[in-house]
N, C-alpha and C. Protein backbone atom coordinates (compact mmCIF):
# COMPACT_ATOMS: atom_id res chain seq x y z
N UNK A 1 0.84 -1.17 0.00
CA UNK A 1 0.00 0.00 0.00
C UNK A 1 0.89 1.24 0.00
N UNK A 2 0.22 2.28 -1.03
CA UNK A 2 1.14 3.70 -0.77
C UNK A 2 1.31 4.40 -0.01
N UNK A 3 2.30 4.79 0.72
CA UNK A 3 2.18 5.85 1.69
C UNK A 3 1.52 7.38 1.43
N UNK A 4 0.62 7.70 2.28
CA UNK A 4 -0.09 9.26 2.27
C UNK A 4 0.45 9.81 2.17
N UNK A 5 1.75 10.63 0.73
CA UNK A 5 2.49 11.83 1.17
C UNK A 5 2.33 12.95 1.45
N UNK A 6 0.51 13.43 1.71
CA UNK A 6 -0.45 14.46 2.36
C UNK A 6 0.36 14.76 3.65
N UNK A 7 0.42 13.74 3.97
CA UNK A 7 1.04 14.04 6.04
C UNK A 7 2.37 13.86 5.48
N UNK A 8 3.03 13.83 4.85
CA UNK A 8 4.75 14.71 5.23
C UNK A 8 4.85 16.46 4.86
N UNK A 9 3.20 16.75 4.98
CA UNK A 9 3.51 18.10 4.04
C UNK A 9 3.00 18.93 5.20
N UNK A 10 3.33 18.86 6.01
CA UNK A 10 3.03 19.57 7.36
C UNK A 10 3.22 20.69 7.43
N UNK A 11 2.68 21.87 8.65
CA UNK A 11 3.01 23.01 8.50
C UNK A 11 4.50 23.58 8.54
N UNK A 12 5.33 22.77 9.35
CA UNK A 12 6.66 22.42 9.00
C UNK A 12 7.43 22.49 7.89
N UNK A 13 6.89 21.56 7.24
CA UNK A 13 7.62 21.69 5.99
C UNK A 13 7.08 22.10 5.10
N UNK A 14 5.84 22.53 4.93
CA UNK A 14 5.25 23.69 4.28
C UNK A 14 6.15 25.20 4.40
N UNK A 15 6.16 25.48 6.07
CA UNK A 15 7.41 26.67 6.39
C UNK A 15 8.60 26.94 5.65
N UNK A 16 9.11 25.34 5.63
CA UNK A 16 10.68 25.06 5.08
C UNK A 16 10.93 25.83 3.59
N UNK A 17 9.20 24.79 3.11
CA UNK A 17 9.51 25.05 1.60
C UNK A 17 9.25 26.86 1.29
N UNK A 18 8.58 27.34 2.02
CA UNK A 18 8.41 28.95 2.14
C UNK A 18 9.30 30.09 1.67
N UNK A 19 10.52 29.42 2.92
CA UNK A 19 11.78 30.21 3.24
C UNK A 19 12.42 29.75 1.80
N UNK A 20 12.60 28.40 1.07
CA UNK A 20 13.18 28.36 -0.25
C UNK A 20 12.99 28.94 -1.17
N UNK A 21 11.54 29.22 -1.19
CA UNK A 21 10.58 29.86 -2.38
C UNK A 21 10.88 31.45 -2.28
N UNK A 22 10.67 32.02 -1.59
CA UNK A 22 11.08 33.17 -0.65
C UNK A 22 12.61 33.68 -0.95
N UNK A 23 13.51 32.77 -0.90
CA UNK A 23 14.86 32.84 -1.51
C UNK A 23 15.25 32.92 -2.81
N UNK A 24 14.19 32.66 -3.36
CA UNK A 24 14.04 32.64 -5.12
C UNK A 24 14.48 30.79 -5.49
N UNK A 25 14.58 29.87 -4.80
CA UNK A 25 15.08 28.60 -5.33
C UNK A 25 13.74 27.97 -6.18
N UNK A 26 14.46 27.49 -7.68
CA UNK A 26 13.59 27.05 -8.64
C UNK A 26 13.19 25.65 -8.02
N UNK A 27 12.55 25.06 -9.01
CA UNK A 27 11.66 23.70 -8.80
C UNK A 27 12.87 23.00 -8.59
N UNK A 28 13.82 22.80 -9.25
CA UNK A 28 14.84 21.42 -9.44
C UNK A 28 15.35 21.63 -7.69
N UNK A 29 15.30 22.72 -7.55
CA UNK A 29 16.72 23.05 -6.24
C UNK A 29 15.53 22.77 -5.08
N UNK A 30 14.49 23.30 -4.79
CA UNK A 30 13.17 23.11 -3.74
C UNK A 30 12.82 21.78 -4.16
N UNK A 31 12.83 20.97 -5.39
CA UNK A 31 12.31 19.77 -4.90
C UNK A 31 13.29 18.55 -4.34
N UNK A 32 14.51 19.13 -5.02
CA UNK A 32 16.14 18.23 -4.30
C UNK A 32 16.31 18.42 -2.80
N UNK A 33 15.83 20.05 -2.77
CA UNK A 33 16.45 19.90 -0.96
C UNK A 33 15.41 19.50 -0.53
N UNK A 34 14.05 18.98 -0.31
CA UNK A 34 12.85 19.03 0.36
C UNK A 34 12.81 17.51 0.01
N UNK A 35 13.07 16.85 -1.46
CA UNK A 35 12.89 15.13 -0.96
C UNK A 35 11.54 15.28 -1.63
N UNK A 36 10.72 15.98 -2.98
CA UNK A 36 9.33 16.36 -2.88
C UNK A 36 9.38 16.19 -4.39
N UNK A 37 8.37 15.74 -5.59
CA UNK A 37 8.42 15.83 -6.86
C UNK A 37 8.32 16.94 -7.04
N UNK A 38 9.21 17.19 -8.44
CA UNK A 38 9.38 18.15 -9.00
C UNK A 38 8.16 19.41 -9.31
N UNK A 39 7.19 18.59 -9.77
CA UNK A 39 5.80 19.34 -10.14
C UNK A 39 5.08 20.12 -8.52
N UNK A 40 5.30 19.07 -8.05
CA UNK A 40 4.46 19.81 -6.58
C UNK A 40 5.35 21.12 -6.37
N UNK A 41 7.19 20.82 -6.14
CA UNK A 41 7.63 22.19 -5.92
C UNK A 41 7.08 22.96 -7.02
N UNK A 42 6.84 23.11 -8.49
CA UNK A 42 6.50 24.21 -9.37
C UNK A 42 5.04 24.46 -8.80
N UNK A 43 4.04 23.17 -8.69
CA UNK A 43 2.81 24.26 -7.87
C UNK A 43 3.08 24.60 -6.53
N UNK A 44 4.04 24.68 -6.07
CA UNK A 44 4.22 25.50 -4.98
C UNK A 44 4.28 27.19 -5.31
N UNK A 45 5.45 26.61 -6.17
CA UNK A 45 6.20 27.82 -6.65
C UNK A 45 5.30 28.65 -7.06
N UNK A 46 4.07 28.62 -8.03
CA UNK A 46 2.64 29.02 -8.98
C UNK A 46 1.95 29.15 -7.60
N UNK A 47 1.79 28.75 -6.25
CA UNK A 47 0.72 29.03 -5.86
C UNK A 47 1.30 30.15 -5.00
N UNK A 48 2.39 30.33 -4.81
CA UNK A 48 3.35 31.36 -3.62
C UNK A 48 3.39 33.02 -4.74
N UNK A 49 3.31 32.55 -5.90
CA UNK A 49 3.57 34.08 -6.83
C UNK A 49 2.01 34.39 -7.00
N UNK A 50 1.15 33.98 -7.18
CA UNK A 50 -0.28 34.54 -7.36
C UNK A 50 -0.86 34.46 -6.17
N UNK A 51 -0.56 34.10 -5.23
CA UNK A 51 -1.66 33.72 -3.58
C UNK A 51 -1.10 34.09 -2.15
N UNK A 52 0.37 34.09 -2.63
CA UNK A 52 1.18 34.07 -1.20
C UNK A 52 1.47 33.00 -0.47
N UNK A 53 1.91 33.60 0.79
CA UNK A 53 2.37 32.43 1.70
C UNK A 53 0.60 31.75 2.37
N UNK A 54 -0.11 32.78 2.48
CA UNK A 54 -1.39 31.32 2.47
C UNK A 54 -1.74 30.77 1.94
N UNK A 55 -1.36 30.57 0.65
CA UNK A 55 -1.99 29.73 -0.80
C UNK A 55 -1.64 28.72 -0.42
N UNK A 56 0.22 28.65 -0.33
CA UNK A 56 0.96 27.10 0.04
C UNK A 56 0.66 26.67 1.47
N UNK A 57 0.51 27.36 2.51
CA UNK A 57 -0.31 27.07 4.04
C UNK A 57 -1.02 26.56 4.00
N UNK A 58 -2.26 26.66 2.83
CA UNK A 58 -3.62 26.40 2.93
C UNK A 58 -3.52 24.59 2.74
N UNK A 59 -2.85 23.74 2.64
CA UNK A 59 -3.17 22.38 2.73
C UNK A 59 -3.28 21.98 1.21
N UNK A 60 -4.56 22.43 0.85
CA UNK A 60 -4.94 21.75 -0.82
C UNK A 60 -4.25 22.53 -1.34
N UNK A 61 -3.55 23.62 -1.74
CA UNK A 61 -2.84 24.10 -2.17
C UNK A 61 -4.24 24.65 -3.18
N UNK A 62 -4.92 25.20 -3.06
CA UNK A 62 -5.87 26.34 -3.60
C UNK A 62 -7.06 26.53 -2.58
N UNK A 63 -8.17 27.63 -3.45
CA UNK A 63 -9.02 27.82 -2.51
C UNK A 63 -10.16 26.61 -2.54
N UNK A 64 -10.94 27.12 -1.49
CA UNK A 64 -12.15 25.71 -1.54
C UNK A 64 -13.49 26.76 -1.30
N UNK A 65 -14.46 26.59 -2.60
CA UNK A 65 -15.47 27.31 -2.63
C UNK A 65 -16.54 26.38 -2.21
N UNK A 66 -18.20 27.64 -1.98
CA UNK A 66 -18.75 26.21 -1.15
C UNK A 66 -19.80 25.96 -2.56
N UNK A 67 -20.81 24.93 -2.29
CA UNK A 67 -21.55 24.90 -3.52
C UNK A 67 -22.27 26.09 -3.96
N UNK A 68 -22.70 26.65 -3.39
CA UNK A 68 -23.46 28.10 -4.11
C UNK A 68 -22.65 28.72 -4.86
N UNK A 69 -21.49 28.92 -5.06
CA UNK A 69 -20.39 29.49 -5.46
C UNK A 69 -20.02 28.58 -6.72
N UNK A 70 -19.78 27.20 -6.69
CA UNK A 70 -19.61 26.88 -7.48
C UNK A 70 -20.72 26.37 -8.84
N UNK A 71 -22.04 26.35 -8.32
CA UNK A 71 -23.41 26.41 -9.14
C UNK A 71 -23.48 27.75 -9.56
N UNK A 72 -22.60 28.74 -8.87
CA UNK A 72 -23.33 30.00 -9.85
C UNK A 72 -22.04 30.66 -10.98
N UNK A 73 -20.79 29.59 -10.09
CA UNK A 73 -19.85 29.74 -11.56
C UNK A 73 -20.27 29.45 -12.85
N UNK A 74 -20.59 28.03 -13.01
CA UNK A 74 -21.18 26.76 -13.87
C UNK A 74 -22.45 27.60 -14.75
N UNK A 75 -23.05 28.00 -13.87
CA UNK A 75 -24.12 28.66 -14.64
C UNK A 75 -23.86 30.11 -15.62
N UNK A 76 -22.74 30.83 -14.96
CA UNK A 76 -22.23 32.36 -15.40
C UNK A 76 -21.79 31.23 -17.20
N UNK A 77 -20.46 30.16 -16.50
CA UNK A 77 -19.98 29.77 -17.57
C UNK A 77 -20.59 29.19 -19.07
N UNK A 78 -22.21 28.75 -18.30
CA UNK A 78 -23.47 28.29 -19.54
C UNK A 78 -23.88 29.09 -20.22
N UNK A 79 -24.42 30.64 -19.38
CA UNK A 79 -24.78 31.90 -20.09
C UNK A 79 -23.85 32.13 -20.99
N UNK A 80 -22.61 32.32 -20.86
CA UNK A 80 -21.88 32.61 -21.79
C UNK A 80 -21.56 31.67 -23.15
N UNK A 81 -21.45 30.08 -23.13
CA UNK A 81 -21.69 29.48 -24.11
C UNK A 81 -22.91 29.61 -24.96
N UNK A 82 -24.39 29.79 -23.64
CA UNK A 82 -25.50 29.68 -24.67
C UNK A 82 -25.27 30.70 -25.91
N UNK A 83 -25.00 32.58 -25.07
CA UNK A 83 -24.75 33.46 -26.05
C UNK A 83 -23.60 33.29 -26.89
N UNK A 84 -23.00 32.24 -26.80
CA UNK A 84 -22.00 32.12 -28.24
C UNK A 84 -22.69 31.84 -29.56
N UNK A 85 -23.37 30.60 -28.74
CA UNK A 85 -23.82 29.58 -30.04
C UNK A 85 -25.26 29.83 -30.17
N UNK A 86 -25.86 30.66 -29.74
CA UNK A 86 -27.85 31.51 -30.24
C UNK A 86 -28.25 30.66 -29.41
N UNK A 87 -28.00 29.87 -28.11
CA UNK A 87 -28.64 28.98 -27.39
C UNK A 87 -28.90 27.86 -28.41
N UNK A 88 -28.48 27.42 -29.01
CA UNK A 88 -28.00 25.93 -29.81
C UNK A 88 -27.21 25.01 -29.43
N UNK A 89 -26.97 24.22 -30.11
CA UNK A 89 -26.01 23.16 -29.52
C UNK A 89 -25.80 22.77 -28.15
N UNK A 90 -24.88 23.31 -27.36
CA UNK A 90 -24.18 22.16 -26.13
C UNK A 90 -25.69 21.74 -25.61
N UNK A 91 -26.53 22.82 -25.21
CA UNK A 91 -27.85 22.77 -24.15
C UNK A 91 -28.89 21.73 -24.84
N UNK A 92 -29.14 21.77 -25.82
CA UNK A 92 -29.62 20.68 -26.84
C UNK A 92 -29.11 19.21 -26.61
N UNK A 93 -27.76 19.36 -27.08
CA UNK A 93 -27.15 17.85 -27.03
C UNK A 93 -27.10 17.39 -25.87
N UNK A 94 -26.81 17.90 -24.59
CA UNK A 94 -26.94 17.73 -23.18
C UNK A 94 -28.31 16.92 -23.07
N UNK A 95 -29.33 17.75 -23.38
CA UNK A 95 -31.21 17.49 -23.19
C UNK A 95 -31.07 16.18 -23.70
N UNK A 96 -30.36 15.80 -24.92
CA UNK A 96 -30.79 14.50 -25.95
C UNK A 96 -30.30 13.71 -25.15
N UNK A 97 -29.07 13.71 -25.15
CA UNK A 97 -28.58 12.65 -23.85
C UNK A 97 -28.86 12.54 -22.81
N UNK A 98 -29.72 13.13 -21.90
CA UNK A 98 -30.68 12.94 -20.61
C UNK A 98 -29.44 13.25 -19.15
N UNK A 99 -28.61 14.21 -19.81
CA UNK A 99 -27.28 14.76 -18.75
C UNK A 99 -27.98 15.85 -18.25
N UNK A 100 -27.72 15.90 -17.22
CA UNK A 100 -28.36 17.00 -15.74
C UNK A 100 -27.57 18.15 -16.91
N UNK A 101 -28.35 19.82 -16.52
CA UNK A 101 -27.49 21.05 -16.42
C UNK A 101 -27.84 21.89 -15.17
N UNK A 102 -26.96 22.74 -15.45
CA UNK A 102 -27.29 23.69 -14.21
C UNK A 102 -27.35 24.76 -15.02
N UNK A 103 -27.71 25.20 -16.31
CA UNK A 103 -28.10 25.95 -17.00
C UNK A 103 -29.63 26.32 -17.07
């Protein structure tokens, strides 16, 4: 069975990786000294330049919206397809195939 590498990412070494990021150290050098794949240090790196030091604090490493928020994204994002296409297509083909919308 795999080990959870969720729990080696503690506030600890969340800190650690901070002070690297903070220092300017790229992905190769933050994921060598930390023991961490490469990609996670670059979304570190992506979540510390647009979010800050609470982005990478925050655990999931982004925000967490609640459902109202995310039903009224979904829906902004439908309005805007319907007015692409004259309310044709996607909302149609959706209906034929008997797929839920939130449109």
């Amino acid at each position: 069975m795999r080990e959870d590498r969720r729990r080696r990412y503690d506030g600890g070494f969340r800190r650690e990786a901070l002070e690297l990021i903070k220092a300017e150290a790229g992905r190769d050098t933050l994921a060598r000294r930390l023991a961490m794949p490469r990609w996670t240090a670059e979304k570190w790196i992506i979540l510390y330049r647009s979010g800050g030091e609470e982005a990478v604090m925050g655990g999931n490493g982004g925000r967490r919206y609640d459902w109202e928020t995310k039903v009224a994204a979904a829906r902004g994002r439908c309005r805007e397809r319907h007015d692409q296409d004259g309310g044709h297509g996607q909302a149609r083909d959706r209906e034929h195939r008997g797929l839920a919308t939130v449109c």
